[in-house]
Protein backbone atom coordinates (compact mmCIF):
# COMPACT_ATOMS: atom_id res chain seq x y z
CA UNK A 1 -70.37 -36.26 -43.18
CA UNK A 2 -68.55 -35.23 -46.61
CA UNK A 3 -64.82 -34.17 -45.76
CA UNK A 4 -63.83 -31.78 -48.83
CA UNK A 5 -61.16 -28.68 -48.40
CA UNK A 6 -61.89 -25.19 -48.12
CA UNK A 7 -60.35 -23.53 -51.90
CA UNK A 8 -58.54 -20.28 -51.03
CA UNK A 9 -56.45 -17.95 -52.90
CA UNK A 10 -53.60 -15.62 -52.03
CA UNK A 11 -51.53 -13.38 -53.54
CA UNK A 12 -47.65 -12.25 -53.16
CA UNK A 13 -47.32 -8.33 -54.28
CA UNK A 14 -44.16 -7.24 -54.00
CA UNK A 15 -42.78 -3.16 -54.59
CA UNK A 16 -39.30 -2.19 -53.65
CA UNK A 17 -38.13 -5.21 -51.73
CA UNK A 18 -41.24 -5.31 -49.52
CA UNK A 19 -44.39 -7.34 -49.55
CA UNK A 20 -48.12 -6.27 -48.68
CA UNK A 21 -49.27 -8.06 -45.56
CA UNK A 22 -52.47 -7.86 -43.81
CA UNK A 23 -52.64 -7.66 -39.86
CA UNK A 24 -56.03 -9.77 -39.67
CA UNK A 25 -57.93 -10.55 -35.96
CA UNK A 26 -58.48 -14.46 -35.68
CA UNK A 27 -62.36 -14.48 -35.27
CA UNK A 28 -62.11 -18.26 -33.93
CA UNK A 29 -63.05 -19.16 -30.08
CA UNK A 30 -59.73 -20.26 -29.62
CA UNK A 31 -57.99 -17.37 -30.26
CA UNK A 32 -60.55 -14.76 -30.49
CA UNK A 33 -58.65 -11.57 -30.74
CA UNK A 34 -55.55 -12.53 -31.51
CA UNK A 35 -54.08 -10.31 -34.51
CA UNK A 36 -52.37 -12.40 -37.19
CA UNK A 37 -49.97 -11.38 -40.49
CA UNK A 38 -51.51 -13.03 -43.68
CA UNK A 39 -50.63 -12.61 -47.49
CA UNK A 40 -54.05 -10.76 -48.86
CA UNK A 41 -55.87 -14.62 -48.88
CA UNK A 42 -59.39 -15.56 -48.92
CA UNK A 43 -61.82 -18.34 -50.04
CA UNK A 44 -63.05 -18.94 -54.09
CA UNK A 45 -66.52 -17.19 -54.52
CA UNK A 46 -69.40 -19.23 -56.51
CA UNK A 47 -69.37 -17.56 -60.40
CA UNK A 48 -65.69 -16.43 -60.30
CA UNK A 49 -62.30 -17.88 -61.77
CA UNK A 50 -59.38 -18.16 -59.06
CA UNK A 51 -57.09 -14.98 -60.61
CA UNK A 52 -60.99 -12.97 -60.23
CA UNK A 53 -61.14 -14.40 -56.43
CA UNK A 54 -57.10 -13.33 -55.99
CA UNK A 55 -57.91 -9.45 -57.13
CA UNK A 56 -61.12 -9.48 -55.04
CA UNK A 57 -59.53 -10.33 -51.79
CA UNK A 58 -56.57 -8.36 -52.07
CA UNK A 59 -58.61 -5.09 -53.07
CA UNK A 60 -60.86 -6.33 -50.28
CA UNK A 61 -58.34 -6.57 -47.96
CA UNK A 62 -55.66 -4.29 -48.79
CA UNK A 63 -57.17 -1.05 -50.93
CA UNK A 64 -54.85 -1.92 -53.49
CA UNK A 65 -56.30 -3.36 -57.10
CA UNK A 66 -53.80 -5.98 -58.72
CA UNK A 67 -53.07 -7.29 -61.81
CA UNK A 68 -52.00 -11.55 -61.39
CA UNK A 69 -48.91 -12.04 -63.66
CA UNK A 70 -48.13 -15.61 -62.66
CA UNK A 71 -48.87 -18.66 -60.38
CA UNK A 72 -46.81 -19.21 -57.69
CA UNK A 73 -48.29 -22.74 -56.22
CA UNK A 74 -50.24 -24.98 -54.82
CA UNK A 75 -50.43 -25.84 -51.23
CA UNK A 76 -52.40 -27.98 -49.32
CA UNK A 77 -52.42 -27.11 -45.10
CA UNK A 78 -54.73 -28.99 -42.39
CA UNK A 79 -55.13 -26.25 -39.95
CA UNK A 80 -54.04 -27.38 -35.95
CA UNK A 81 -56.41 -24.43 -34.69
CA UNK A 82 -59.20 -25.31 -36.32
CA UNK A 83 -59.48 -28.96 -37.96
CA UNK A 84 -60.20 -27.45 -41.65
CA UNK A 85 -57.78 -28.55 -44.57
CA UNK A 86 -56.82 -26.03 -46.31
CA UNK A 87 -56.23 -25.56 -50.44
CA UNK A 88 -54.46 -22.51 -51.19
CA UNK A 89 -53.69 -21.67 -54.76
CA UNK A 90 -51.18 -18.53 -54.80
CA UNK A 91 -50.79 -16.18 -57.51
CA UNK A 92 -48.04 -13.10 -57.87
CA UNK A 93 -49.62 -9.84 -58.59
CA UNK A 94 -48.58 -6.33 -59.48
CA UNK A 95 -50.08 -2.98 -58.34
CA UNK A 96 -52.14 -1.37 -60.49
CA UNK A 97 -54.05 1.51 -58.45
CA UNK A 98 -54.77 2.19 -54.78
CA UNK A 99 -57.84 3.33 -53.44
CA UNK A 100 -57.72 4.91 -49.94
CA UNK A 101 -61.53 5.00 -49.80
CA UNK A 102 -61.70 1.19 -49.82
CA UNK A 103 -63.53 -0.38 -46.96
CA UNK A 104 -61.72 -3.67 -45.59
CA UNK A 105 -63.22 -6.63 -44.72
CA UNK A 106 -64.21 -7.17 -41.60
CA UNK A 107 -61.50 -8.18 -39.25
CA UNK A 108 -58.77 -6.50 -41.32
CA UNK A 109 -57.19 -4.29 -39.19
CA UNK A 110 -54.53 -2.70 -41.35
CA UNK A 111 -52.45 -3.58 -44.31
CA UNK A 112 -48.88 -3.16 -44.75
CA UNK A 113 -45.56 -3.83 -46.24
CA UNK A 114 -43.14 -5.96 -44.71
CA UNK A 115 -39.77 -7.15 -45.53
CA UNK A 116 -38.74 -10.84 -45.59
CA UNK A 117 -36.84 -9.85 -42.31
CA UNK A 118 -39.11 -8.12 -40.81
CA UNK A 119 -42.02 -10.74 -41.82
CA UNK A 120 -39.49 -13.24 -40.35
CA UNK A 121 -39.06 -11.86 -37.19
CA UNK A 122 -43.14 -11.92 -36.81
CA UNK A 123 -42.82 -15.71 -37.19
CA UNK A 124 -45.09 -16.56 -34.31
CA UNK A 125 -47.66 -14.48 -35.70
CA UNK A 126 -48.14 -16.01 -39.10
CA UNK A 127 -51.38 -17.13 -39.76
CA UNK A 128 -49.94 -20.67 -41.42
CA UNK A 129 -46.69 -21.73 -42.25
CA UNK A 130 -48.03 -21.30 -46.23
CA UNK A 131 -47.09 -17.47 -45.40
CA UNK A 132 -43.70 -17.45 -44.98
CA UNK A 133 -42.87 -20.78 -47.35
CA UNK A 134 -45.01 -18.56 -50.41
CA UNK A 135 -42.47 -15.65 -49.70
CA UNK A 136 -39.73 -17.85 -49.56
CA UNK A 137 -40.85 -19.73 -52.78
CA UNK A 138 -41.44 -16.34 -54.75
CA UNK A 139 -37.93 -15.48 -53.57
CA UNK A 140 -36.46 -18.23 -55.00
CA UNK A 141 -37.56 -17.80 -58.23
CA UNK A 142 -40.74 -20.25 -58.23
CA UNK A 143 -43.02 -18.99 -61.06
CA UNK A 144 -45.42 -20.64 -63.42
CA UNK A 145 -47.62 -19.13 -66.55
CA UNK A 146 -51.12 -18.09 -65.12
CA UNK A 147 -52.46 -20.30 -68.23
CA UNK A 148 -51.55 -23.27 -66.26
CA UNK A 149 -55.01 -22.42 -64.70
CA UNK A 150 -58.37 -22.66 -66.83
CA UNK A 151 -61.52 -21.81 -66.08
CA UNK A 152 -64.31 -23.21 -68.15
CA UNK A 153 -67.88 -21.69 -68.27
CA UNK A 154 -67.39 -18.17 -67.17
């Protein structure tokens, strides 16, 4: 068997002190049911870059199209619940347009905007530890040029 990690992106959107969160039901056996709070995340597509995979997911997930104006980071999480390591590149994203009309994915039950505090206190319902570390990272001013990422061949 070939052990490689699963590539995801997320992205931190912030407007007026608050960040958009999406209220997501775990589909695993585990915890089937169980509604978690997740940064608009989601795995790397075949045929697109990492910033096209970050706006995908978040309009996918959230309504909301956004524009990436820097990286965040790189993280790197073996998952407890289910076994799979995790790569998650994070970018930083502003609104551009929402659209009401926008399906989400399946097992997105809402989106919304959470304070720090507020996304604190909801601690035990993160879906990883990357969630609240990537808020507290953007917070502290962690920020890196979105050219530090290239794509070749697309």
């Amino acid at each position: 068997m070939i052990w490689y990690p699963h590539l995801t992106v997320a992205t931190i959107v912030e407007h007026d002190g608050s960040f958009l969160v999406v209220e997501e039901e775990i589909v695993s056996e585990q915890k089937a049911g169980k509604l978690v709070l997740n940064q608009p995340a989601g795995h790397l597509d075949e045929g697109e870059t990492l910033q096209q995979a970050a706006i995908r997911e978040t309009l996918e997930e959230t309504g909301w199209l956004v524009e990436p104006t820097a990286v965040l980071g790189v993280s790197l999480y073996p998952s407890p619940a289910n076994g799979i390591t995790y790569q998650r590149i994070s970018f930083i994203a502003k609104t551009v347009h929402y659209n009401s009309e926008q399906p989400l994915d399946e097992g997105i039950v809402r989106a919304v905007w959470m304070t720090l505090e507020e996304v604190e206190n909801n601690q035990a319902r993160l879906r990883s530890p990357m969630v609240l570390e990537d808020l507290r990272r953007y917070l502290a001013g962690e920020r890196y040029p979105l050219s530090l990422i290239q794509s070749f061949g697309f």
